[in-house]
Protein backbone atom coordinates (compact mmCIF):
# COMPACT_ATOMS: atom_id res chain seq x y z
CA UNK A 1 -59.81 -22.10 76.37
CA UNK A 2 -62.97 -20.13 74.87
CA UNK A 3 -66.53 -21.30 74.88
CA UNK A 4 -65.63 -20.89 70.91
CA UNK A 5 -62.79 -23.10 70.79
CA UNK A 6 -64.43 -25.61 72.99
CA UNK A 7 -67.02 -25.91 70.94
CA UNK A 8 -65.13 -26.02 67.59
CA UNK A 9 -63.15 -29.05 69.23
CA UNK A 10 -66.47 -30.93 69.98
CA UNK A 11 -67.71 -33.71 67.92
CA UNK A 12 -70.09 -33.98 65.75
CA UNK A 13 -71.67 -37.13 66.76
CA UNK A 14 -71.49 -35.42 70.40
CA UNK A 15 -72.96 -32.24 69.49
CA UNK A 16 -75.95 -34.45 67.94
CA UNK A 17 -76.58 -36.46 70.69
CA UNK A 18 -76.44 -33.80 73.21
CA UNK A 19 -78.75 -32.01 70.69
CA UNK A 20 -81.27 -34.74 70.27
CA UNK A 21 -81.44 -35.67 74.17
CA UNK A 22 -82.35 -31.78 74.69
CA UNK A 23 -84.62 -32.20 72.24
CA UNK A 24 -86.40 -35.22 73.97
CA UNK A 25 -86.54 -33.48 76.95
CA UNK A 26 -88.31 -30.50 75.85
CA UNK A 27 -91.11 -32.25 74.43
CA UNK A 28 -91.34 -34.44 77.60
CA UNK A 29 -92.13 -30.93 79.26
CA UNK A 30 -94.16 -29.35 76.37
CA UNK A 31 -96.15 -31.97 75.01
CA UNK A 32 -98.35 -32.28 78.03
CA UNK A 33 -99.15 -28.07 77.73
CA UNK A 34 -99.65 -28.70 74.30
CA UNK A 35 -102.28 -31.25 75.00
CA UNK A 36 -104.51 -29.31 76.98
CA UNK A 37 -104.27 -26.16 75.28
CA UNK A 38 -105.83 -28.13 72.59
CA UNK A 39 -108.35 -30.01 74.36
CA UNK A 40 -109.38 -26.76 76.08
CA UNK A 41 -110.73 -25.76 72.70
CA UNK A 42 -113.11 -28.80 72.32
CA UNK A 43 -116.59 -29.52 73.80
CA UNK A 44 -117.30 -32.46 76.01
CA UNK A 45 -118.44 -34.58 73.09
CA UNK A 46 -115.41 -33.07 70.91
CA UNK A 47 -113.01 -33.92 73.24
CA UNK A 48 -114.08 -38.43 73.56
CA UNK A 49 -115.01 -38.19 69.60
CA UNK A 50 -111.88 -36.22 67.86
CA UNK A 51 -108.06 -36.83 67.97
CA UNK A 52 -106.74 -35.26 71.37
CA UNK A 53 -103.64 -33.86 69.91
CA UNK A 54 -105.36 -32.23 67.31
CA UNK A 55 -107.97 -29.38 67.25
CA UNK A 56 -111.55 -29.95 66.70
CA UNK A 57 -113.10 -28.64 63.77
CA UNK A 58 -115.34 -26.24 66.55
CA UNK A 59 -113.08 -24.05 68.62
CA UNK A 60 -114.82 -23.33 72.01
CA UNK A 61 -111.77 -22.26 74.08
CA UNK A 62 -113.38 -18.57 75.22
CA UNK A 63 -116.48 -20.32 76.00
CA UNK A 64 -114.87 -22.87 78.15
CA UNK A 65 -112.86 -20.83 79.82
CA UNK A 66 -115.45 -18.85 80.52
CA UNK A 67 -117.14 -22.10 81.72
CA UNK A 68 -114.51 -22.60 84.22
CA UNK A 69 -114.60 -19.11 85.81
CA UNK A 70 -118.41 -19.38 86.51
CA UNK A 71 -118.95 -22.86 87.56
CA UNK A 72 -119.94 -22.90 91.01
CA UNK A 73 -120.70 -19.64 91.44
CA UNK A 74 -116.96 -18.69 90.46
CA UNK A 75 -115.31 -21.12 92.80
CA UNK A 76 -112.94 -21.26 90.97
CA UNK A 77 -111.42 -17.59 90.99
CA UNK A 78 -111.80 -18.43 94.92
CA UNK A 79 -109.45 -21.65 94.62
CA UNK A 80 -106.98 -19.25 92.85
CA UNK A 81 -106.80 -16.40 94.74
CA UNK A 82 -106.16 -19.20 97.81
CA UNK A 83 -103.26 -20.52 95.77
CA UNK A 84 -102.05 -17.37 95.20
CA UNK A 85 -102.20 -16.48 99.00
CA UNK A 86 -100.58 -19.88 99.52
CA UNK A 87 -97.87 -19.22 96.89
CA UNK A 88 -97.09 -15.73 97.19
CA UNK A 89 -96.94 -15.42 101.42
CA UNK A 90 -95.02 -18.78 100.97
CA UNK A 91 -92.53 -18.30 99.03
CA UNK A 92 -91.86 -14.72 100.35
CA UNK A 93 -91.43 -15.29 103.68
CA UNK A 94 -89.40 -18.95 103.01
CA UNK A 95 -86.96 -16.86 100.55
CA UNK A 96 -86.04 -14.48 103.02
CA UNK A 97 -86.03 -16.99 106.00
CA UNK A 98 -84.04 -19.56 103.69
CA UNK A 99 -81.53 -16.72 102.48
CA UNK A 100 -80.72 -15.68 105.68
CA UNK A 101 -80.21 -18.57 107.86
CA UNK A 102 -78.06 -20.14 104.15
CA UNK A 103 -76.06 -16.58 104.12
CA UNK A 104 -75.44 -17.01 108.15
CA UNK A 105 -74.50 -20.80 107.63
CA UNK A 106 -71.89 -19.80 104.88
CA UNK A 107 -69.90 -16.37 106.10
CA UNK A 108 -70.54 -17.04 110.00
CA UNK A 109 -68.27 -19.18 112.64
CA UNK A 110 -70.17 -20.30 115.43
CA UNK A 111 -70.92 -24.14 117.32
CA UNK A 112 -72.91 -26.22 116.40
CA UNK A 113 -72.67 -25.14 112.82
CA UNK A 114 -71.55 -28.29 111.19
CA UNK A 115 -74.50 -30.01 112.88
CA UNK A 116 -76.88 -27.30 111.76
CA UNK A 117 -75.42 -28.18 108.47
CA UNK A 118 -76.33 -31.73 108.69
CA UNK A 119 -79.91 -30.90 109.37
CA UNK A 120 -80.51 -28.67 106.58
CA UNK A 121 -78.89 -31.62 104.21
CA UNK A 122 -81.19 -33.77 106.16
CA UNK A 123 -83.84 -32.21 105.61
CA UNK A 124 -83.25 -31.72 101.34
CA UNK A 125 -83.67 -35.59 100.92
CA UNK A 126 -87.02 -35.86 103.59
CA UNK A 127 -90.53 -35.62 100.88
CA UNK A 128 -92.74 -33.29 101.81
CA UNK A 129 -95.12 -36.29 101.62
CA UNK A 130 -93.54 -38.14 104.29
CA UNK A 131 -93.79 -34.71 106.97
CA UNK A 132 -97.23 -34.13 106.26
CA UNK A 133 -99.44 -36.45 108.08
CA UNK A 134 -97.30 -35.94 111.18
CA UNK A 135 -97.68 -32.04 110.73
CA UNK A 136 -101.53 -33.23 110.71
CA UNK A 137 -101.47 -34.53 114.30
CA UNK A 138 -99.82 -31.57 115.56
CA UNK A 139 -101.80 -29.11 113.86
CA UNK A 140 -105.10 -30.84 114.49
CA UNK A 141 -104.02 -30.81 118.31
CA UNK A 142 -103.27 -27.41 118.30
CA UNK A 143 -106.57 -26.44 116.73
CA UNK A 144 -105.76 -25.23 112.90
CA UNK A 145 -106.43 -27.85 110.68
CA UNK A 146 -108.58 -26.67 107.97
CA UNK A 147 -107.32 -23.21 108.17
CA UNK A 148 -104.61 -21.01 105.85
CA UNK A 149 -102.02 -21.54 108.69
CA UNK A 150 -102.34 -25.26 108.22
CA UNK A 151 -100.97 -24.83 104.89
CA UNK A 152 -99.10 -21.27 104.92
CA UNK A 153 -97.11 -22.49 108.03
CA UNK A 154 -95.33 -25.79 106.44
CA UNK A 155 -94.30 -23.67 103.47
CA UNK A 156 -92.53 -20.70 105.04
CA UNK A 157 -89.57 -23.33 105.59
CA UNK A 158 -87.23 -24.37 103.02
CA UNK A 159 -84.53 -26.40 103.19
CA UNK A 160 -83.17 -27.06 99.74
CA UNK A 161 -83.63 -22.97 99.99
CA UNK A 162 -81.48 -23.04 102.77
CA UNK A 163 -78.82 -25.03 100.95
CA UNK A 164 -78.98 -23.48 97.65
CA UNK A 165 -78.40 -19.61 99.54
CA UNK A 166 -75.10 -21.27 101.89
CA UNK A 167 -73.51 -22.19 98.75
CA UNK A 168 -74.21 -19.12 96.72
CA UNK A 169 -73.61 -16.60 99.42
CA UNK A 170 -70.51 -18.84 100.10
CA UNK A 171 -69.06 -18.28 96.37
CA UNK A 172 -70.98 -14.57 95.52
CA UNK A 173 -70.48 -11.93 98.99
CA UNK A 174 -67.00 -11.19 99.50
CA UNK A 175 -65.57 -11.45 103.22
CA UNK A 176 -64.13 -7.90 102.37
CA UNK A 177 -67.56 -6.72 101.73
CA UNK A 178 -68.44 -7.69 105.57
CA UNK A 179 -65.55 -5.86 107.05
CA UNK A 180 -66.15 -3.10 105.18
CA UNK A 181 -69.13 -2.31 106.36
CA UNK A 182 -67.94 -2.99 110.41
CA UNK A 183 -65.36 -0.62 110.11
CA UNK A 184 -67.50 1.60 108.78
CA UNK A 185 -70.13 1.00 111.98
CA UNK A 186 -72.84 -0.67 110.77
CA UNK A 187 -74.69 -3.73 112.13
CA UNK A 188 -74.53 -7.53 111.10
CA UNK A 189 -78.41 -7.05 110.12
CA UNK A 190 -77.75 -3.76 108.31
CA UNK A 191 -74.63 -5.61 106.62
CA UNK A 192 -76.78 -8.43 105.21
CA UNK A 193 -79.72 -6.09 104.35
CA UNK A 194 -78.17 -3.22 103.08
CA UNK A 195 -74.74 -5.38 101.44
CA UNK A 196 -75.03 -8.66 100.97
CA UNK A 197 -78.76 -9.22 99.38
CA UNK A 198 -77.69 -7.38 96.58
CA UNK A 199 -75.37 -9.72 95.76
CA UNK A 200 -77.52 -12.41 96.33
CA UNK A 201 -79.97 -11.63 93.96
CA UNK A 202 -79.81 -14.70 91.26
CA UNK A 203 -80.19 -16.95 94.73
CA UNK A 204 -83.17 -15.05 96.10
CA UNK A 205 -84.87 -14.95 92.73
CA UNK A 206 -84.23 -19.03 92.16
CA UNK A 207 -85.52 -19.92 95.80
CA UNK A 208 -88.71 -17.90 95.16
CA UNK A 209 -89.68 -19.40 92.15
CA UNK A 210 -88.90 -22.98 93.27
CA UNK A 211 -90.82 -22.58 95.81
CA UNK A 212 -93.80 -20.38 94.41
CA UNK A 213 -93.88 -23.19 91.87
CA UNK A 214 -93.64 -26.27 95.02
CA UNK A 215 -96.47 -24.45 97.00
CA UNK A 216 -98.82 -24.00 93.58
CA UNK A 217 -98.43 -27.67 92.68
CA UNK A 218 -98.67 -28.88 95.95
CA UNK A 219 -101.77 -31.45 96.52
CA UNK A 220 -100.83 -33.80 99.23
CA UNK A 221 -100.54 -31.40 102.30
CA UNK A 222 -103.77 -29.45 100.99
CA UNK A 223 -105.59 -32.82 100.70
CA UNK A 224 -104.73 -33.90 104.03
CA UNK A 225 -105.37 -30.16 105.81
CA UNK A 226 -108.54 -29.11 104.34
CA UNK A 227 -111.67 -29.47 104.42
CA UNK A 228 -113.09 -26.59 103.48
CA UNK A 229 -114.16 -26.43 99.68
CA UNK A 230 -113.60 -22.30 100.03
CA UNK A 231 -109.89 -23.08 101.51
CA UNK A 232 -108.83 -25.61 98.70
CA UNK A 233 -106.06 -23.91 96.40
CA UNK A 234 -106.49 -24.93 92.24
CA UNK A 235 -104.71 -27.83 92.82
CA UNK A 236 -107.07 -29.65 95.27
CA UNK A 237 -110.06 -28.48 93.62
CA UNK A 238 -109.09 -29.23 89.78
CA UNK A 239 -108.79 -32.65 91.51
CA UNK A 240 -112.66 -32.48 92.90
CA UNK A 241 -113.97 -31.37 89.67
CA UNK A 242 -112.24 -34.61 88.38
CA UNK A 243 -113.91 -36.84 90.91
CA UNK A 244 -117.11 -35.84 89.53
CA UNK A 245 -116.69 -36.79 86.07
CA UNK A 246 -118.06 -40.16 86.05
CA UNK A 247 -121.53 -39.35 86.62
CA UNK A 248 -121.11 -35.53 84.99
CA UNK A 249 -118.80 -35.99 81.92
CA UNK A 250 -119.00 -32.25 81.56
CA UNK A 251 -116.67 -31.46 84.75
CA UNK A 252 -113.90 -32.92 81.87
CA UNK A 253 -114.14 -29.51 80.16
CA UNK A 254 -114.03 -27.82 83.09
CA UNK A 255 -111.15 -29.79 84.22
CA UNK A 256 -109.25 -29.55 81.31
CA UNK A 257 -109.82 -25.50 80.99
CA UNK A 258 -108.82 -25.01 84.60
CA UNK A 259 -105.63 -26.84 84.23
CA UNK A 260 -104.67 -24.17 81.03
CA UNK A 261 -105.73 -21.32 83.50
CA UNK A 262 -104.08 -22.91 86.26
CA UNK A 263 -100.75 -22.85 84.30
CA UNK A 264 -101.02 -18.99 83.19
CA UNK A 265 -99.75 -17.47 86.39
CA UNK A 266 -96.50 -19.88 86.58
CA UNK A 267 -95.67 -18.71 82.94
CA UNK A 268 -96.10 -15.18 83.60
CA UNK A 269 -93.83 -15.39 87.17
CA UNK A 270 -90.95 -17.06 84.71
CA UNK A 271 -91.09 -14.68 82.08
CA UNK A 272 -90.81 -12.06 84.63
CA UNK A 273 -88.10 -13.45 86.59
CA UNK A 274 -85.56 -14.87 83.89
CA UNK A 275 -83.54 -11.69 83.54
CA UNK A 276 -82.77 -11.69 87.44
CA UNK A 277 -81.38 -15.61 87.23
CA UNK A 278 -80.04 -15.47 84.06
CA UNK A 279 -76.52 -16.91 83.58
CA UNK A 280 -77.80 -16.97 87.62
CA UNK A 281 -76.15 -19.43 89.75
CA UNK A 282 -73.05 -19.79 87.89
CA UNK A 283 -72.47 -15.93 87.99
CA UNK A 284 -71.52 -16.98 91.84
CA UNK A 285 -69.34 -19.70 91.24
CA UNK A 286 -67.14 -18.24 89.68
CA UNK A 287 -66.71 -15.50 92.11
CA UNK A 288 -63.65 -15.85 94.81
């Protein structure tokens, strides 16, 4: 049966709930943006005295941006090119680690793998949260604590990563594929570089984004690392400018603009991105 005729056969009263729960969703996700796109266009006293989902009759959005990117001597361009350094090395290097060992996991025989299996599974459900004051201790013993490798070093691994890339290089690379190249001489490395990432493209393009987006949102391992005001990524030190707001009501505005720039570069990665995933993971599934 067609998407068409499946969709002819639906009912209505299905076809508007299913319409009006998407619909719920999306403003759960877009209201928030919404909000501080507006309030990034309002002064300090604009923003306490005016309705916050509405603009204020003075727009000051350039100016407060502005704002941001010159407060403390510029910090925070520094906080962003650490999250970018954070993000980017990240979710490189985990991609390519995570795509590999999922690809090996899914088209190689070998013992132990069930168990390996297990781990990686294991691993999906266990927080980040819950790893990171034990990755303290060892770090701090070891001597880098409040350094980029405290943070870079916990994100170059990837479990759900992992998972995601076994069960999509299961489904999308052909066994014949594999042989193929063998006969023809070449080696399991040159097989999976040359072959198989190819086909694994709507995988490797999901992985990085998740995790360029886990690494840029991520507070709790920065906060617990760091020390360093010039190490902090936005995230951390968005949260410092909050702290400060009680006695300077200003660092609101500069809060609040931060936040909008803070949001830019995740907009820009998906927009750029989309037409790898598109129709992505199920392209795979569908493969035999």
């Amino acid at each position: 049966m067609s998407t068409t005729d499946r969709s002819a056969g639906r009912k209505p009263t299905t076809t508007i709930l299913v319409t009006a729960i998407l619909a719920i969703v999306a403003m759960y996700f877009l209201v928030p943006v919404y909000w501080v796109i507006v309030n990034a266009t309002k002064s300090t006293e604009d923003l306490f005295g005016t309705n916050g989902f509405w603009f204020a009759p003075d727009v000051r959005l350039i100016e407060n941006l502005g704002n941001v990117l010159t407060a403390n001597n510029g910090v925070f361009l520094r906080w962003a090119a650490n999250s970018l350094i954070y993000s980017g090395i990240g979710s490189i290097f985990a991609t390519y680690f995570a795509v590999a060992a999922g690809y090996a996991l899914a088209k190689y025989q070998f013992a132990g793998r069930k168990a390996v299996y297990a781990l990686v599974l294991g691993g999906v459900l266990v927080p980040g949260t819950a790893t990171a004051l034990p990755l303290f201790f060892l770090f701090s013993a070891i001597g880098i604590t409040n350094t980029y490798w405290a943070v870079l070093i916990p994100s170059l691994v990837s479990p759900f990563g992992m998972f995601l890339a076994s069960v999509y290089a299961g489904a999308a690379v052909p066994d014949s594929v594999m042989e193929a190249g063998r006969i023809d001489g070449a080696s399991e490395l040159r097989i999976f570089h040359s072959l198989c990432l190819r086909q694994l493209t709507p995988a490797i393009v999901t992985i990085l984004l998740f995790q360029f987006v886990a690494i840029w949102n991520n507070y709790f391992l920065p906060l617990i690392m760091l020390a360093d005001e010039d190490l902090y990524p936005i995230t951390l030190g968005l949260s410092s400018w909050r702290a400060q707001t009680d006695r300077l009501p200003e660092f609101f505005q500069l809060t609040i603009g931060g936040s909008l720039l803070s949001v830019i570069p995740l907009a820009i990665l998906i927009l750029v991105l989309q037409r790898f995933w598109r129709g992505g993971l199920t392209e795979g599934a569908v493969k035999g």
